[in-house]
N, C-alpha and C. Protein backbone atom coordinates (compact mmCIF):
# COMPACT_ATOMS: atom_id res chain seq x y z
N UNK A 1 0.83 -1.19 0.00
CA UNK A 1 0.00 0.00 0.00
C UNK A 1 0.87 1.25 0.00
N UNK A 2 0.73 2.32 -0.88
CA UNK A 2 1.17 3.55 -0.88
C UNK A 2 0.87 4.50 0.26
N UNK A 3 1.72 5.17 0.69
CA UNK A 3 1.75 6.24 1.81
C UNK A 3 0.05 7.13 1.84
N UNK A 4 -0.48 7.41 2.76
CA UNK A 4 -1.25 8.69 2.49
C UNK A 4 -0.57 9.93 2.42
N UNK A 5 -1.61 10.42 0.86
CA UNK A 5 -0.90 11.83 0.54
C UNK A 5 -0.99 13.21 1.70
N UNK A 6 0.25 13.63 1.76
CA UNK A 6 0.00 14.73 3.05
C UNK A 6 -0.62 16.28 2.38
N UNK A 7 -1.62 16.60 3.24
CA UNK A 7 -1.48 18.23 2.49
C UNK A 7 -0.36 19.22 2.91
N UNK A 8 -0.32 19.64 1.57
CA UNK A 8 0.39 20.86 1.73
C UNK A 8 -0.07 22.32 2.69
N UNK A 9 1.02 22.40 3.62
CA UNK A 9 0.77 23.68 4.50
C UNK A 9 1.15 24.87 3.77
N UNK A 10 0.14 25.75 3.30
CA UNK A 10 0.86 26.61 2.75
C UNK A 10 1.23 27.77 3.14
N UNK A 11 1.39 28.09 4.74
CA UNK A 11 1.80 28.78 5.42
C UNK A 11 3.33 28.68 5.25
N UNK A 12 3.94 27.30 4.83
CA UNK A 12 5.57 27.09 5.35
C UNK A 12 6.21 28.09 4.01
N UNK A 13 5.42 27.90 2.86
CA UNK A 13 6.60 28.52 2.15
C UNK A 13 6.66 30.20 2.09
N UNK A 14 5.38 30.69 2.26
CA UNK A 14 5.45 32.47 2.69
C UNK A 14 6.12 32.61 3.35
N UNK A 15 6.41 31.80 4.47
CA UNK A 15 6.91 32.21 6.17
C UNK A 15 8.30 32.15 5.76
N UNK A 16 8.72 31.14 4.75
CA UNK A 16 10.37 31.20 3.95
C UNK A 16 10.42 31.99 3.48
N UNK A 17 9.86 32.35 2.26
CA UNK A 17 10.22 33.13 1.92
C UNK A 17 10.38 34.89 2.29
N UNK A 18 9.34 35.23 3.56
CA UNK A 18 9.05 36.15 4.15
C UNK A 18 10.81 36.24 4.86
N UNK A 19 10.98 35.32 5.41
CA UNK A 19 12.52 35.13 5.96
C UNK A 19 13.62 35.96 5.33
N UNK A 20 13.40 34.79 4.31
CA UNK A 20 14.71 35.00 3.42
C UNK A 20 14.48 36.72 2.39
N UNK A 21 13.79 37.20 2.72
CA UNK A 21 13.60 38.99 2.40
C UNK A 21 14.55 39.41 3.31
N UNK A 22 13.98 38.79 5.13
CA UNK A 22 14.70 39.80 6.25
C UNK A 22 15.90 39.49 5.73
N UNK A 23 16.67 38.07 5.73
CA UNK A 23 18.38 38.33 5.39
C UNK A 23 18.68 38.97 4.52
N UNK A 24 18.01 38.49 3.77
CA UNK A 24 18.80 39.57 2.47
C UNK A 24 18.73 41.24 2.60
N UNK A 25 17.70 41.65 3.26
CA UNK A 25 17.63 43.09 4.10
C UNK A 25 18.55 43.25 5.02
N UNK A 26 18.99 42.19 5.63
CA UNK A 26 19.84 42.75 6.91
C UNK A 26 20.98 42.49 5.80
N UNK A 27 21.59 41.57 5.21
CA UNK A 27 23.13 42.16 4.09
C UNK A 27 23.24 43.11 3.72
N UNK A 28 22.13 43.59 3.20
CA UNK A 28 22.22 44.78 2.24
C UNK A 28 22.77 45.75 3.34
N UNK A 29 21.50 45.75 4.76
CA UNK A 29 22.31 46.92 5.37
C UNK A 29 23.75 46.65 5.44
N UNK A 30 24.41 45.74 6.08
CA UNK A 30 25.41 45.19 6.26
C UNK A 30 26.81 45.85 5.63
N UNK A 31 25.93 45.56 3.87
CA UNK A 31 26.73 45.86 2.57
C UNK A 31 27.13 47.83 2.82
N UNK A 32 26.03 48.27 2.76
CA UNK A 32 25.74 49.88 2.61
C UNK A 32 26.51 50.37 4.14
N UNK A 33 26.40 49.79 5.27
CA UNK A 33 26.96 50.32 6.18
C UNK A 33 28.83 50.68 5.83
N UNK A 34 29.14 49.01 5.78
CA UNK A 34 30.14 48.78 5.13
C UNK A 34 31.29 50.37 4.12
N UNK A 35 30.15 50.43 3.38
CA UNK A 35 30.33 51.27 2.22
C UNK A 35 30.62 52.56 2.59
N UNK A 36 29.59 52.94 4.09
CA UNK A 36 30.10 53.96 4.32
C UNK A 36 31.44 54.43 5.01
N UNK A 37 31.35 53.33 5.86
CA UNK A 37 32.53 52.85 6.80
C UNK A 37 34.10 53.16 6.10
N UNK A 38 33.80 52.89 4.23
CA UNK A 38 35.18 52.45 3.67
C UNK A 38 35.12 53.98 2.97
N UNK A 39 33.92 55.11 2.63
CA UNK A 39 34.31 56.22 2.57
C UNK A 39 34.86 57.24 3.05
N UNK A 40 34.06 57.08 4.41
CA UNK A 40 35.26 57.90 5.11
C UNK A 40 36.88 57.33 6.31
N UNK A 41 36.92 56.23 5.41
CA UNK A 41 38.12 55.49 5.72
C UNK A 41 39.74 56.14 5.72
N UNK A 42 39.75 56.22 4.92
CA UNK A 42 40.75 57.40 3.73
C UNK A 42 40.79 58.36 3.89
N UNK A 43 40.04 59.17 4.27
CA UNK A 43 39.91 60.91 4.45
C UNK A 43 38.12 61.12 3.11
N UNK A 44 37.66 61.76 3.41
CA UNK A 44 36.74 62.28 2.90
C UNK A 44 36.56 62.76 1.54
N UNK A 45 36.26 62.14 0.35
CA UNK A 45 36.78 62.70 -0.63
C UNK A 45 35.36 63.05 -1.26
N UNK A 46 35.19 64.05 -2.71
CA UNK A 46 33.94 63.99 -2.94
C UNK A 46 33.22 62.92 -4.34
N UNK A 47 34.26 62.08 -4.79
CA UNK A 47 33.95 60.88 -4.86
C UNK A 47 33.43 60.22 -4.37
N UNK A 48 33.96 59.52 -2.65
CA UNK A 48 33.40 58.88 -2.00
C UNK A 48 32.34 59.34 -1.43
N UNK A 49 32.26 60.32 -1.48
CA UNK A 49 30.92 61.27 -0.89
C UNK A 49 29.49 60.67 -1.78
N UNK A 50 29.76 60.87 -2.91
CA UNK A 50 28.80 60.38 -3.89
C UNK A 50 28.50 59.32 -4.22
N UNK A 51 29.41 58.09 -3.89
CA UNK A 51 29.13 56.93 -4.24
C UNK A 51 29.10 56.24 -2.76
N UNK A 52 28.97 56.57 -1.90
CA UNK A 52 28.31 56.71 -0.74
C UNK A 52 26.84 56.89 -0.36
N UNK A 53 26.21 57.81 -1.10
CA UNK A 53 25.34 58.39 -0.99
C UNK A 53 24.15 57.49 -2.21
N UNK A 54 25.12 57.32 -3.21
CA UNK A 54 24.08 56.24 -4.01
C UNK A 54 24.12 55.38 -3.12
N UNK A 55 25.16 54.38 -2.70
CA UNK A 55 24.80 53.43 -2.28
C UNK A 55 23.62 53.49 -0.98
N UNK A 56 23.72 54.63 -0.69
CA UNK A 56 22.59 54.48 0.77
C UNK A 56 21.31 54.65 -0.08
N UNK A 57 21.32 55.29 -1.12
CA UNK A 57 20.15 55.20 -1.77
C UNK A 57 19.41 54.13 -2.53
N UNK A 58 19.97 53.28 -3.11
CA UNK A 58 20.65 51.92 -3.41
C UNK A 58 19.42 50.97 -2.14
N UNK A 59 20.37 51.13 -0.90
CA UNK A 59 19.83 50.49 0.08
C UNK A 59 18.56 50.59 0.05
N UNK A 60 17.85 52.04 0.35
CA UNK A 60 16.82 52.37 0.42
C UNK A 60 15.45 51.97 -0.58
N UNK A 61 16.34 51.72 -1.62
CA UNK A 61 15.19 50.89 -2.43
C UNK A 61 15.14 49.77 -2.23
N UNK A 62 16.43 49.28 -2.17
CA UNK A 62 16.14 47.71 -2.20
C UNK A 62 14.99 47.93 -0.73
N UNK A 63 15.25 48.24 0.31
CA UNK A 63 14.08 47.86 1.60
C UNK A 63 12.94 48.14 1.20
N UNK A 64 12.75 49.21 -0.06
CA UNK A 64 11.45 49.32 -0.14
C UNK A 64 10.51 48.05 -0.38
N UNK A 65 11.64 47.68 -1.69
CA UNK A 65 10.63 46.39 -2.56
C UNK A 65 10.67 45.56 -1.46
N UNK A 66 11.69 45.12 -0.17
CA UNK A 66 11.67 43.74 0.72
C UNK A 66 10.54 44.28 1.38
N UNK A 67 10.48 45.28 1.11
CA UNK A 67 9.21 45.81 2.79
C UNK A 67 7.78 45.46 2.48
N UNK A 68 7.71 46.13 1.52
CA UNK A 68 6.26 45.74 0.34
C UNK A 68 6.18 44.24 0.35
N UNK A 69 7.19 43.50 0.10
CA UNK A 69 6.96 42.04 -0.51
C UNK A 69 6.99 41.32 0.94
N UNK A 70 7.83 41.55 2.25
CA UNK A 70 7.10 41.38 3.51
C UNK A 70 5.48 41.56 3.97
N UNK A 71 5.38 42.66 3.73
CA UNK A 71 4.28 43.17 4.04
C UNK A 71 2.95 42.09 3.02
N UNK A 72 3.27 42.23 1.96
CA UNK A 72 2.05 41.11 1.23
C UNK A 72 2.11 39.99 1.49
N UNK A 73 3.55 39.40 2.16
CA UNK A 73 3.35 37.88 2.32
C UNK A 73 3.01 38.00 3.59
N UNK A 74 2.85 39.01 4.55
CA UNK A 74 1.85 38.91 6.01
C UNK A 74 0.57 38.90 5.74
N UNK A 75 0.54 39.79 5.08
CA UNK A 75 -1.14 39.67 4.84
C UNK A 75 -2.10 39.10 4.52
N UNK A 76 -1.28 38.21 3.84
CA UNK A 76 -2.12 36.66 2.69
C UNK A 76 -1.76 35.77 2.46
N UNK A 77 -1.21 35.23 3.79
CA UNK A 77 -0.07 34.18 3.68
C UNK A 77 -0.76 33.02 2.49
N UNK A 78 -1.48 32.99 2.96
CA UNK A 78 -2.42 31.51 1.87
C UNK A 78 -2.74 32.13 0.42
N UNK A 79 -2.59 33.18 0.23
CA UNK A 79 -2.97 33.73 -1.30
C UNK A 79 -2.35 34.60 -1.81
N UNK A 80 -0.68 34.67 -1.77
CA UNK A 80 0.12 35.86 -1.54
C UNK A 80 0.33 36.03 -3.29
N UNK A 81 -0.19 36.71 -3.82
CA UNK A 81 0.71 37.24 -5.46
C UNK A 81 1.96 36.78 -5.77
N UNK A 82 2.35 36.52 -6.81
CA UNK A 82 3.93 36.41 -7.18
C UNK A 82 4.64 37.70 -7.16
N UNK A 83 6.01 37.90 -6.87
CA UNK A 83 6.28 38.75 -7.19
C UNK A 83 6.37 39.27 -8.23
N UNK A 84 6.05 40.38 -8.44
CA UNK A 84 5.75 41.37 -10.57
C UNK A 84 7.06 41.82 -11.31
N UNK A 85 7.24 41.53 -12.10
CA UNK A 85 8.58 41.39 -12.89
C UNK A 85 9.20 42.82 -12.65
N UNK A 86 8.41 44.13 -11.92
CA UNK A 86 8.65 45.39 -11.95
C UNK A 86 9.95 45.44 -10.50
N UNK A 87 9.16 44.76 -9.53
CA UNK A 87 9.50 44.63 -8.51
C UNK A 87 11.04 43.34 -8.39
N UNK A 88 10.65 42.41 -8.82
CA UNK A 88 11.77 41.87 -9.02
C UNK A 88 13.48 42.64 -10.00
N UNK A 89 12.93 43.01 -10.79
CA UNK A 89 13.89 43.89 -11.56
C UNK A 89 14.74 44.81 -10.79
N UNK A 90 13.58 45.37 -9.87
CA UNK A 90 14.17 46.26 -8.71
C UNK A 90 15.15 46.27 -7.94
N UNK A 91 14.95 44.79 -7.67
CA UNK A 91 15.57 44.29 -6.81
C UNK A 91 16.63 43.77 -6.75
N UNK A 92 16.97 43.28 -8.11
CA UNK A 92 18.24 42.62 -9.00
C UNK A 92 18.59 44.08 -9.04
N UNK A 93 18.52 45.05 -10.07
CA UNK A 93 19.30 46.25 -10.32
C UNK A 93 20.05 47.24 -9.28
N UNK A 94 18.95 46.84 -7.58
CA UNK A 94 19.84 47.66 -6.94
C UNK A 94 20.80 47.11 -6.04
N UNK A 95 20.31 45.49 -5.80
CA UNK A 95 21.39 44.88 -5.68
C UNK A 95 22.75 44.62 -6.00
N UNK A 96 22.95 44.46 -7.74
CA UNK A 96 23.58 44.69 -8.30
C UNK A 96 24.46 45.71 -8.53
N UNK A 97 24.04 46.93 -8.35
CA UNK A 97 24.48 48.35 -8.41
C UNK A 97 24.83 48.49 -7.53
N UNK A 98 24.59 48.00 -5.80
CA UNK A 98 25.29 48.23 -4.79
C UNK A 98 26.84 47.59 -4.78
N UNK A 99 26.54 46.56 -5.28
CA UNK A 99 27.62 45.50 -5.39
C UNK A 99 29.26 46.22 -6.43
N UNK A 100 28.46 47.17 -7.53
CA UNK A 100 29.83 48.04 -8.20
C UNK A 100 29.86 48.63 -6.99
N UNK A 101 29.13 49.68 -6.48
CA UNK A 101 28.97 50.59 -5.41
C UNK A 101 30.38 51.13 -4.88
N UNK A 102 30.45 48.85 -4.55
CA UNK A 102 31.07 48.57 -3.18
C UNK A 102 32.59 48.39 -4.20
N UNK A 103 32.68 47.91 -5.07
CA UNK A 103 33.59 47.83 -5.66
C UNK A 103 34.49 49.22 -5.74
N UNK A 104 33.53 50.24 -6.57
CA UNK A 104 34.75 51.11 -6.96
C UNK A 104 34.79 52.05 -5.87
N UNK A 105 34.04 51.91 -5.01
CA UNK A 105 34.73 52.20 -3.21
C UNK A 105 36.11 51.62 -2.93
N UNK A 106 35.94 50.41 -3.39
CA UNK A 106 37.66 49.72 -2.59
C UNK A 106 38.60 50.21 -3.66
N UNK A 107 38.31 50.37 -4.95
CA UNK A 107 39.18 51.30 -5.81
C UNK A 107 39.84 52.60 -5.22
């Protein structure tokens, strides 16, 4: 005789994925703190001033989209939307962009 089929809880995978937003929110700060840390490392320049300042801006989006996409997977855990290719994009680009950010900081 075959197993009985279990239902699926579909609380477990929002509650993951709701998670895995906060880490990746707390790196980013992590990343951007970092960033500032390594501008005014050196002495103050107005380079680093600016690419400093993206990157905190940088940050600030990315929390937006994690905050929003927190926020909908609280609300509906059982019927939560996919994320929208607008929002995902977002999220890659400022990720990404933090990541030169951080680069031509250590430059």
């Amino acid at each position: 005789m075959s197993a009985p089929a279990r239902d699926r809880d579909p609380g477990l995978q929002p509650e993951r994925t709701r998670l895995a937003w906060r880490r990746t929110t707390l790196s980013s700060t992590a990343a951007a703190v970092l960033a500032v840390r390594a501008a005014v490392h050196g002495g103050v320049s107005a380079l680093g001033v600016v690419v400093c300042a993206l990157c905190c801006a940088l940050w600030l989006g990315f929390l937006a989209v994690a905050h929003l996409r927190i926020r909908t997977l609280a609300s509906d855990a059982d019927r939560a939307p996919a994320l929208t290719p607008l929002h995902a994009t977002a999220a890659a680009v400022c990720t990404m962009a933090l990541a030169v950010c951080a680069v031509a900081l250590l430059l």
